[in-house]
Each structure stands twice: as C-alpha cells, then as structure tokens.
C-alpha atoms as a PDB file:
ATOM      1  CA  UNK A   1     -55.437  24.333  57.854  1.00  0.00           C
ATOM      2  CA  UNK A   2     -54.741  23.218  61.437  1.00  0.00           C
ATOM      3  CA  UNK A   3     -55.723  19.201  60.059  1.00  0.00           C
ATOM      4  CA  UNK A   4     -52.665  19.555  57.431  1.00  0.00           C
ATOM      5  CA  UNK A   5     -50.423  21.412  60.227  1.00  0.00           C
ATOM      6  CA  UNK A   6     -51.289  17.831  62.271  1.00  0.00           C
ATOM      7  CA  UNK A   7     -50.216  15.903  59.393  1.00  0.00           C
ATOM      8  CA  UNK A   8     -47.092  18.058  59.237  1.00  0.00           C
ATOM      9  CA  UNK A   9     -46.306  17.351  62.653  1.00  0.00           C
ATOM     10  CA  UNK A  10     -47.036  13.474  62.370  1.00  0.00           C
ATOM     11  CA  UNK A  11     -44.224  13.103  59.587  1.00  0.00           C
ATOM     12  CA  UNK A  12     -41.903  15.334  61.456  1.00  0.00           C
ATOM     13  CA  UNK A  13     -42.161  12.634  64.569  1.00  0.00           C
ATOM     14  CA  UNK A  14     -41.922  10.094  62.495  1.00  0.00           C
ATOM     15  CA  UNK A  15     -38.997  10.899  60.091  1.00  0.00           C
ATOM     16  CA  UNK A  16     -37.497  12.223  63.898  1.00  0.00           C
ATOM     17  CA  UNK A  17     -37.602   8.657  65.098  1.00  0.00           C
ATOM     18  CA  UNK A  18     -36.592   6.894  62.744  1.00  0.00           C
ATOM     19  CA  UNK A  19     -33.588   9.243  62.148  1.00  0.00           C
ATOM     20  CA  UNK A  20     -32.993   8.194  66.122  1.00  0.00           C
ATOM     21  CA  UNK A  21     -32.879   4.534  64.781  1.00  0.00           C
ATOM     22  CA  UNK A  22     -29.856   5.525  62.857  1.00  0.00           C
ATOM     23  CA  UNK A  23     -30.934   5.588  59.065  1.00  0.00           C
ATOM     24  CA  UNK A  24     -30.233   8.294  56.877  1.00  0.00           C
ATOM     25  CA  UNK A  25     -32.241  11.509  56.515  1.00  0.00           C
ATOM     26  CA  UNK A  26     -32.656  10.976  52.202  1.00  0.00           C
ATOM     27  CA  UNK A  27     -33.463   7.132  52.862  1.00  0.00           C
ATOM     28  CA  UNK A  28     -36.260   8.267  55.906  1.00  0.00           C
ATOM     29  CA  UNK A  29     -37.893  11.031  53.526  1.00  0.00           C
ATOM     30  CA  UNK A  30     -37.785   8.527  50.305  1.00  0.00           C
ATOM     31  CA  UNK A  31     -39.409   5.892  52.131  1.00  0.00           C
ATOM     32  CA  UNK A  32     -41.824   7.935  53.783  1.00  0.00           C
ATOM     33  CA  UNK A  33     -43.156   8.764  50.984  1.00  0.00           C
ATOM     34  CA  UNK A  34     -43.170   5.899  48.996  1.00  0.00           C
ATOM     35  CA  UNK A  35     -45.106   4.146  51.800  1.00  0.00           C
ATOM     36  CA  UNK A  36     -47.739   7.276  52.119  1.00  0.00           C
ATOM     37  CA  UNK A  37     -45.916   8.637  55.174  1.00  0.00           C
ATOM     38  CA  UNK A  38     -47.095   5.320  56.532  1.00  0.00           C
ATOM     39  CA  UNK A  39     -44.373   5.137  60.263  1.00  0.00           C
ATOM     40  CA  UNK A  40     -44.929   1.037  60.490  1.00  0.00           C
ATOM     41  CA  UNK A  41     -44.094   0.715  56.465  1.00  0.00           C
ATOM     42  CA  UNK A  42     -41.390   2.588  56.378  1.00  0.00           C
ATOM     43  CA  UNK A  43     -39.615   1.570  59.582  1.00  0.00           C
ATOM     44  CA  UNK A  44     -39.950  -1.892  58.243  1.00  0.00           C
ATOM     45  CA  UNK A  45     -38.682  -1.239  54.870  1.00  0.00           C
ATOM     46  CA  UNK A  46     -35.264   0.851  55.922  1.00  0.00           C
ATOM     47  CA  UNK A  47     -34.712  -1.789  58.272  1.00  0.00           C
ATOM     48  CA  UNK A  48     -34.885  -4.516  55.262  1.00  0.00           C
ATOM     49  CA  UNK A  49     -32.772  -2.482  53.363  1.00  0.00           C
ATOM     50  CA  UNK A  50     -30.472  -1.989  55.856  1.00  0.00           C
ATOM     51  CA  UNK A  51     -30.378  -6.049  56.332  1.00  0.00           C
ATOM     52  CA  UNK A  52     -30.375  -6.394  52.544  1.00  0.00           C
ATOM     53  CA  UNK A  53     -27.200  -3.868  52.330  1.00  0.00           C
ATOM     54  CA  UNK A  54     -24.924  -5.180  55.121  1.00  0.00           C
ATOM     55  CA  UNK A  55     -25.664  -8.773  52.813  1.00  0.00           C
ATOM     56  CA  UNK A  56     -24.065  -7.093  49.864  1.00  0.00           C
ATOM     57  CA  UNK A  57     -26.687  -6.365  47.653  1.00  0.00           C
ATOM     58  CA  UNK A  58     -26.990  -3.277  45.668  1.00  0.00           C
ATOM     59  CA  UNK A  59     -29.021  -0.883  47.134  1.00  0.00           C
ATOM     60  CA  UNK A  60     -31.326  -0.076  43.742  1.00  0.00           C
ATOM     61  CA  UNK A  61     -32.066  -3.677  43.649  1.00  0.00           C
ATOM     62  CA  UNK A  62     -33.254  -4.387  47.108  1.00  0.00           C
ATOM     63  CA  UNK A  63     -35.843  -1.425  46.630  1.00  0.00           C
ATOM     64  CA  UNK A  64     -36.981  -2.427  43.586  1.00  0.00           C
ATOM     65  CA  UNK A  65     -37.776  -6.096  45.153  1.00  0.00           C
ATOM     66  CA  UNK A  66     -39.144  -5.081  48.442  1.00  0.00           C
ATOM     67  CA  UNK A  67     -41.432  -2.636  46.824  1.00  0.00           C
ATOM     68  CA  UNK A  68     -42.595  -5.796  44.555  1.00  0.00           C
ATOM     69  CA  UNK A  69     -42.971  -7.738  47.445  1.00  0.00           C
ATOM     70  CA  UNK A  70     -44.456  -5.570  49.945  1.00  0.00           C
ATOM     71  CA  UNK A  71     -41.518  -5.900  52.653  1.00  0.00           C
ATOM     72  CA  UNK A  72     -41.822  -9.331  53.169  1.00  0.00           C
ATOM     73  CA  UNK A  73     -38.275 -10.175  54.100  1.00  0.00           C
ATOM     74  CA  UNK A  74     -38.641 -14.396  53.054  1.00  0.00           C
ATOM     75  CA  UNK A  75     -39.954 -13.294  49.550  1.00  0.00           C
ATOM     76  CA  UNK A  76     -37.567 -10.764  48.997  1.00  0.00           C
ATOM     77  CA  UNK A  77     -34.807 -12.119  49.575  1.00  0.00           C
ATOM     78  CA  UNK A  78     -35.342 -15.463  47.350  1.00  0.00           C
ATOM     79  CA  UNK A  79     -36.020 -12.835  44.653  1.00  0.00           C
ATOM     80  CA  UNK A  80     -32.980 -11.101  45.581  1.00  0.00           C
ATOM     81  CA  UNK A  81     -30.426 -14.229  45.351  1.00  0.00           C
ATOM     82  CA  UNK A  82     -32.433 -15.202  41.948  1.00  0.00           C
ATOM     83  CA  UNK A  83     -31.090 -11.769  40.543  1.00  0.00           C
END
C-alpha cells in the first residue's frame, strides 16, 4: 500500500508542476497518462502542443502526430504541414 501511496504522490508533483508551467489541468492529466505518468514525456509533449497550437493547427491533429512520432518536434511538424 504505502509503494502505490508513493506513486500517488509522484503524479500529484508532477501534474503540480506542470500546472505551474501554465498548461491546463485536462491537458496535464491526459498526457500523463498517455505517456505512463512519465514527468519528462509529458512536459515535452504539452509543450509541443502548445507550440503546435499558437501555429494554428488543430489541436486533435497535433496529438494524433506527436503520438505517431514520439514528440519529435522536426518530424512532427513536416507531418503536420503535409496534412
């Protein structure tokens, strides 16, 4: 019990942080998960999508490609301007 109450207190701090860094609390919790509550991964992802967003592309699409292409900003964004 006291190893899952760890974990527990591992994603708080991390979804707290990243809240700090200004994303929103749906996007932190979605892409927590989706990166297996992996901090790095997910900081790196909301921060794409943030990038991705203020370019004008739609929101749906830029998780779809930066799930295919593991966050890597060069690759996603040629796939992203192919669309």
């Amino acid at each position: 019990p006291s190893c899952l109450f760890l974990q527990f207190l591992s994603y708080l701090g991390a979804c707290d942080r990243l809240l700090k860094q200004g994303y929103e609390e749906g996007q932190v919790e979605e892409a927590m998960e989706m990166f297996q509550y992996s901090e790095k991964k997910a900081a790196e992802f909301l921060h794409l999508l943030a990038q991705f967003n203020d370019m004008g592309f739609q929101q749906n699409e830029i998780k779809e490609v930066l799930l295919l292409c593991g966050n890597q900003r060069e690759k996603a964004l040629e796939e992203l301007v192919m669309k």
